[in-house]
C-alpha atoms as a PDB file:
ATOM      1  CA  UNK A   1       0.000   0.000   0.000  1.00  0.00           C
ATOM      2  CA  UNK A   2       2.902   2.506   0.627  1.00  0.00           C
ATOM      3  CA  UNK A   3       4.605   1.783  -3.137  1.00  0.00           C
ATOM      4  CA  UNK A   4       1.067   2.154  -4.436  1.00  0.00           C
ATOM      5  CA  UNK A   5       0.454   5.564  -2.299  1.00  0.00           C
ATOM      6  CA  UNK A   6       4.657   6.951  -3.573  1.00  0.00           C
ATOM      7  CA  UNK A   7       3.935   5.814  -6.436  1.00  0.00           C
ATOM      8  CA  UNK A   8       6.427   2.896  -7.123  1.00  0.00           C
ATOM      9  CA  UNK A   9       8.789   0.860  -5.770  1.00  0.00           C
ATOM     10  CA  UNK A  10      11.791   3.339  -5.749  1.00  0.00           C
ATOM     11  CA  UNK A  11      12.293   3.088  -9.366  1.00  0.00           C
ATOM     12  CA  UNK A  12       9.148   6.339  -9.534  1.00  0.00           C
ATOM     13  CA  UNK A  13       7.397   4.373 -12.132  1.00  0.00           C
ATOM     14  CA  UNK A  14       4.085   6.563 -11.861  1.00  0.00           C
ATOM     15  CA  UNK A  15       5.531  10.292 -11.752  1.00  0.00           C
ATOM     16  CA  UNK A  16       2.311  12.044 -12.567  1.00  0.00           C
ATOM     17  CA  UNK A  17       0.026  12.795  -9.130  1.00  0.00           C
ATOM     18  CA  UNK A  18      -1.639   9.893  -7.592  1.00  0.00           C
ATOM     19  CA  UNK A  19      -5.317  11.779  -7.525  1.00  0.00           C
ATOM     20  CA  UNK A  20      -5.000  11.970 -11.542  1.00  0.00           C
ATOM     21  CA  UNK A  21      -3.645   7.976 -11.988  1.00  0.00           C
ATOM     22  CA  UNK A  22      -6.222   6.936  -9.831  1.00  0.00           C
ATOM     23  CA  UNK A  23      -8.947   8.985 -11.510  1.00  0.00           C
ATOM     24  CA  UNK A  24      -7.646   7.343 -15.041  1.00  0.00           C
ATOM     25  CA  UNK A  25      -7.912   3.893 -13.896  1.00  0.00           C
ATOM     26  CA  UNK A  26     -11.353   4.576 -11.961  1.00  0.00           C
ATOM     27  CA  UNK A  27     -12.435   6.211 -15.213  1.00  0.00           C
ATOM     28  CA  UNK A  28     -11.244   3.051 -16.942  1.00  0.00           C
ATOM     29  CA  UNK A  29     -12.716   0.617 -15.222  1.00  0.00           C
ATOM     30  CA  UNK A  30     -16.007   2.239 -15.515  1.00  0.00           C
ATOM     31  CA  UNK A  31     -15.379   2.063 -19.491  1.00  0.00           C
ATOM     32  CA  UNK A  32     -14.381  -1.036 -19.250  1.00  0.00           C
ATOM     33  CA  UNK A  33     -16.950  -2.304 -16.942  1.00  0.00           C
ATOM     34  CA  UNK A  34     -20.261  -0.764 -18.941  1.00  0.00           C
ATOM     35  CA  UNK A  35     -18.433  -1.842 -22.133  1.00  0.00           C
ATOM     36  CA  UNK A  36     -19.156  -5.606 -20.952  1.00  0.00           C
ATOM     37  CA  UNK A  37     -22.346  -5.089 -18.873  1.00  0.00           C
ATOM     38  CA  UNK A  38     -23.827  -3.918 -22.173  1.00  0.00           C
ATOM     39  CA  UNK A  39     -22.251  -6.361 -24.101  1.00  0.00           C
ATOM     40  CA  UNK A  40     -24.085  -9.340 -21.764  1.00  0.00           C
ATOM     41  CA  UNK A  41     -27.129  -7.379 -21.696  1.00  0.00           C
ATOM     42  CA  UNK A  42     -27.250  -7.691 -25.396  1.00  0.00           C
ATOM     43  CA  UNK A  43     -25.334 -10.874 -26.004  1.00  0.00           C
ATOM     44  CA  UNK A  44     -26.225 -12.963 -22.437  1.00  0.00           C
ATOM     45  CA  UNK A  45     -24.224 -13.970 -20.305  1.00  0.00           C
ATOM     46  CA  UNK A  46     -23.008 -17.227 -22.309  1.00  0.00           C
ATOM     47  CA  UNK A  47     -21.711 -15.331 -25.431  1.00  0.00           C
ATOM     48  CA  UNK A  48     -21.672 -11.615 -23.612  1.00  0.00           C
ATOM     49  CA  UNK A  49     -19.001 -12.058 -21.638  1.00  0.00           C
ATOM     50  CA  UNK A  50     -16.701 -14.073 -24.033  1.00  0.00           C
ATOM     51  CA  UNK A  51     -16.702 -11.098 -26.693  1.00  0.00           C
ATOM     52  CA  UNK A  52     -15.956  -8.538 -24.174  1.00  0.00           C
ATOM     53  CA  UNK A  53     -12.790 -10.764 -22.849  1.00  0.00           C
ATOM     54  CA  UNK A  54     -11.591 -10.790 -26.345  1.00  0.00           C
ATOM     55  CA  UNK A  55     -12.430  -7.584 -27.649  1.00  0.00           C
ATOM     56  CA  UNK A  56     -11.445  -5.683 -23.867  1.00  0.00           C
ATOM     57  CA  UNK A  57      -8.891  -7.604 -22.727  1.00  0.00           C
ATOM     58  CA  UNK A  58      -6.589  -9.395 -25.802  1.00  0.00           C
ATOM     59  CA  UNK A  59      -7.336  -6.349 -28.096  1.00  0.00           C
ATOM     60  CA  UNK A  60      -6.946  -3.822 -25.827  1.00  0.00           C
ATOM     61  CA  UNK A  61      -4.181  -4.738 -23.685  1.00  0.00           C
ATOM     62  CA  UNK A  62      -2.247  -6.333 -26.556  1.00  0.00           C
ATOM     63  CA  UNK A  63      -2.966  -2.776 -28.906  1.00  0.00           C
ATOM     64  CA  UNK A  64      -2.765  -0.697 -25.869  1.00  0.00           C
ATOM     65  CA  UNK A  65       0.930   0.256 -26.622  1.00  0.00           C
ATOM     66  CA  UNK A  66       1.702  -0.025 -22.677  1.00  0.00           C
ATOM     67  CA  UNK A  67       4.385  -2.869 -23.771  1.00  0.00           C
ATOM     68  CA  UNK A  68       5.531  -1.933 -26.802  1.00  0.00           C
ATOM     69  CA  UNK A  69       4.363   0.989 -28.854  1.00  0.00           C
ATOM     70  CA  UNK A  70       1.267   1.110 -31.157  1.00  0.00           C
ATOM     71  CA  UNK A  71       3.938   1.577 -34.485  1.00  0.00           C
ATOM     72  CA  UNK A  72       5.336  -1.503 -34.053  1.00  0.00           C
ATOM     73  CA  UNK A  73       1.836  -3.484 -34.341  1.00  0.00           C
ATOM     74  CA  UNK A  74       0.096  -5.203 -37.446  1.00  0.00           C
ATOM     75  CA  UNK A  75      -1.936  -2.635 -39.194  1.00  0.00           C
ATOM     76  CA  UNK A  76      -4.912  -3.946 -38.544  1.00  0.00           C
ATOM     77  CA  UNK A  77      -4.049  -3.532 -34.458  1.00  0.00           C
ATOM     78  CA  UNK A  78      -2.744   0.024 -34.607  1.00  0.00           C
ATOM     79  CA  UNK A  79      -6.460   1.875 -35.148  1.00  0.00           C
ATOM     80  CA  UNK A  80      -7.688  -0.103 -31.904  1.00  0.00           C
ATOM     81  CA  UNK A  81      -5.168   1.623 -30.035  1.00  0.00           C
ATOM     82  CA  UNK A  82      -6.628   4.801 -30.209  1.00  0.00           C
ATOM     83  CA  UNK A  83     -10.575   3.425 -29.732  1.00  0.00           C
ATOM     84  CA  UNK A  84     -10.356   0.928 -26.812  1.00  0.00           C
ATOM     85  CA  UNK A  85     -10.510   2.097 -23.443  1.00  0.00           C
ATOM     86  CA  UNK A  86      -6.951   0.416 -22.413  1.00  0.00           C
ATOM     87  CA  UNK A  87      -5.135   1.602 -25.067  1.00  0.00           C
ATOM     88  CA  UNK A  88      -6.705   5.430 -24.176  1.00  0.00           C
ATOM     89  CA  UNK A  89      -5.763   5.109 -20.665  1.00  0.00           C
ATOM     90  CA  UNK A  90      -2.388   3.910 -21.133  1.00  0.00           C
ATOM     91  CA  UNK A  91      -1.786   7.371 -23.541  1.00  0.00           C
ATOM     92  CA  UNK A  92      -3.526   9.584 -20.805  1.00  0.00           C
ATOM     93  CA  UNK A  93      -1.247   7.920 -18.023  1.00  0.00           C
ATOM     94  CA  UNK A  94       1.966   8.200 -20.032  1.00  0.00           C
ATOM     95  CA  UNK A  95       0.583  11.770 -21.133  1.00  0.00           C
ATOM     96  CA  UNK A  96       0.190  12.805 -17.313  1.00  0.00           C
ATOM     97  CA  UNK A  97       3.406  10.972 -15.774  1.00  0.00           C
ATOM     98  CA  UNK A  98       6.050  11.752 -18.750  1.00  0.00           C
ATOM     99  CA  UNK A  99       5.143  13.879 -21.585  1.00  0.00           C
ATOM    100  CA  UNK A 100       3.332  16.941 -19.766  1.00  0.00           C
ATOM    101  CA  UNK A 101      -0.231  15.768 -20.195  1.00  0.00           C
ATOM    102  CA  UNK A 102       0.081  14.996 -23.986  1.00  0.00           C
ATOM    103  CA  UNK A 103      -2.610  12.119 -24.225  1.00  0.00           C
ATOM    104  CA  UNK A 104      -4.645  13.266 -21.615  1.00  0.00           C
ATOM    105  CA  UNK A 105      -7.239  15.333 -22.620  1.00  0.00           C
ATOM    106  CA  UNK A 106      -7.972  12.668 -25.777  1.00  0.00           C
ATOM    107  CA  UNK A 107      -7.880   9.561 -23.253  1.00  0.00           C
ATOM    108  CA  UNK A 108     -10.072  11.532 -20.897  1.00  0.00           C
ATOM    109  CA  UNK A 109     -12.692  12.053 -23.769  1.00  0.00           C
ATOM    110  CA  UNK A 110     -12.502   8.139 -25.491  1.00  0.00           C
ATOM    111  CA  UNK A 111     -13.088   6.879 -21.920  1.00  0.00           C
ATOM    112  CA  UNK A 112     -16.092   8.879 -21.326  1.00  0.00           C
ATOM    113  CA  UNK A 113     -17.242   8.172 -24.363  1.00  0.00           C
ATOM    114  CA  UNK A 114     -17.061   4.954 -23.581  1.00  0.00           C
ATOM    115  CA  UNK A 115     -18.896   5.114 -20.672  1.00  0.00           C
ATOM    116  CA  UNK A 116     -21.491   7.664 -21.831  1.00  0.00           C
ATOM    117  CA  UNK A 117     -22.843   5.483 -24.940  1.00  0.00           C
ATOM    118  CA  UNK A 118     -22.782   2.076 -23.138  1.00  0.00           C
ATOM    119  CA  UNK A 119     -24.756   3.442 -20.278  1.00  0.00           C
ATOM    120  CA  UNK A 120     -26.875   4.671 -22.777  1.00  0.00           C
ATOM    121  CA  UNK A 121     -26.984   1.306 -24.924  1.00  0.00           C
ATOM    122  CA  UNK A 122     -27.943  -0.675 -21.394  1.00  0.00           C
ATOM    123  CA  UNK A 123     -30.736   1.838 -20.524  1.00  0.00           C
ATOM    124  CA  UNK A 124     -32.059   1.537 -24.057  1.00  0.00           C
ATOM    125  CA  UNK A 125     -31.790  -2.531 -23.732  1.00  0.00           C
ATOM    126  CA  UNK A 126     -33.533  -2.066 -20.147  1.00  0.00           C
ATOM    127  CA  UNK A 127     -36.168  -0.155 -21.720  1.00  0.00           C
ATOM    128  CA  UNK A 128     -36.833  -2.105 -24.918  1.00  0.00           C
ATOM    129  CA  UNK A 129     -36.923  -5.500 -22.660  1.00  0.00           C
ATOM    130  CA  UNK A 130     -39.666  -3.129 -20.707  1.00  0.00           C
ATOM    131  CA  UNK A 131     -41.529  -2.375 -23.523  1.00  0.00           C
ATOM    132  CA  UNK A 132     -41.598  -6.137 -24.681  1.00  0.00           C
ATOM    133  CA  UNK A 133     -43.080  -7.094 -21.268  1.00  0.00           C
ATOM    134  CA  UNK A 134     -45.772  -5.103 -21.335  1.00  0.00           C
ATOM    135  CA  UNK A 135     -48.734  -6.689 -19.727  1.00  0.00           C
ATOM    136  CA  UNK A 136     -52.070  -4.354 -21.037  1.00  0.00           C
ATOM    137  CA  UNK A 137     -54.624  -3.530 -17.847  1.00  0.00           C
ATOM    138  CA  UNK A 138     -57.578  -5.783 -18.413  1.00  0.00           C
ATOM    139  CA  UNK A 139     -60.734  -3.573 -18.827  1.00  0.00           C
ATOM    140  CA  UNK A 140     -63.845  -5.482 -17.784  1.00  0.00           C
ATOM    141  CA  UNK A 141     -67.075  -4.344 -18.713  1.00  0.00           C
ATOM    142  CA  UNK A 142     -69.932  -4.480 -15.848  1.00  0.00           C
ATOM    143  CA  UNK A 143     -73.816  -5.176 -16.186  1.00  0.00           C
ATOM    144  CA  UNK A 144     -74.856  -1.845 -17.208  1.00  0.00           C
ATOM    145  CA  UNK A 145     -71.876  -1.940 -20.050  1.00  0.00           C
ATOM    146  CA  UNK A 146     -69.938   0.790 -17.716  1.00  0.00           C
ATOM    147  CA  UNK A 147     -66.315   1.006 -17.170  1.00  0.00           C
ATOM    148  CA  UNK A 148     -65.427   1.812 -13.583  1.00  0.00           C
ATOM    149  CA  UNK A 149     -62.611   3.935 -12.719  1.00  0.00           C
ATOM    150  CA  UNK A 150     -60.875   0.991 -10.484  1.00  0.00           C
ATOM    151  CA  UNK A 151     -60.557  -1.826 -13.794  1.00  0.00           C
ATOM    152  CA  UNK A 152     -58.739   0.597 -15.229  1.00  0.00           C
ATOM    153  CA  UNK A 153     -56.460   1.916 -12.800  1.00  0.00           C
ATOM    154  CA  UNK A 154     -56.145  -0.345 -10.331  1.00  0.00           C
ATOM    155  CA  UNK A 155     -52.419  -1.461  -8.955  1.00  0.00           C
ATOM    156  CA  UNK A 156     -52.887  -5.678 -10.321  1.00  0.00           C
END
């Protein structure tokens, strides 16, 4: 917990300020997280979560250009770089630690972005599955042929 809190092990790995490295990776996780809770929404669980492994995890760590940078990959790889929410976060952190917050303002904005249209895409799912659900009030007519105000607004 002290490395985490200075920031490294000696070696200053992490010399931007804690506050903004921690408010990257929060802000990535989020990204990350309503990336795949939409994706399983969508998908289910048995496919959902599957597709976000691959697409999150092996396409965005291994385009993220946190090991080696996003030149040196295949040319398909190199666009995903600058889409996926690792390979945003990794820019913004080197942007804020290094290279006097080059990265960070872009990074800030894909993971947002993220965020903002998959918490969109879930509400939408939530509110299409609502719609499909539906169950109509059942209005039932009484001897006279009169509605009464309780068939058609009552709470079953």
């Amino acid at each position: 917990m002290v490395a985490l809190l200075r920031g490294g092990l000696g070696f200053d790995a992490l010399s931007g300020s804690f506050l903004g490295t921690a408010g990257l990776v929060a802000l990535l996780g989020t990204a990350v997280g309503s990336a795949t809770m939409a994706l399983v929404r969508r998908l289910g669980p048995a496919l959902g979560t599957p597709v976000a492994s691959v697409l999150l995890l092996t396409f965005g760590n291994s385009s993220s250009g946190g090991t080696m940078p996003s030149q040196y990959l295949l040319a398909w790889l190199s666009p995903l770089s600058e889409v996926l929410p690792v390979g945003a976060a990794v820019r913004a952190i080197q942007g804020l630690a290094r290279f006097d917050n080059d990265g960070l303002v872009e990074g800030v904005m894909v993971l947002t972005t993220w965020t903002a249209v998959c918490a969109g895409l879930i509400r939408w799912f939530h509110q299409r599955e609502q719609r499909r659900n539906f169950v109509a009030p059942q209005i039932r007519p009484h001897a006279a042929g009169a509605i009464k105000w309780e068939d058609v607004h009552s709470p079953g």
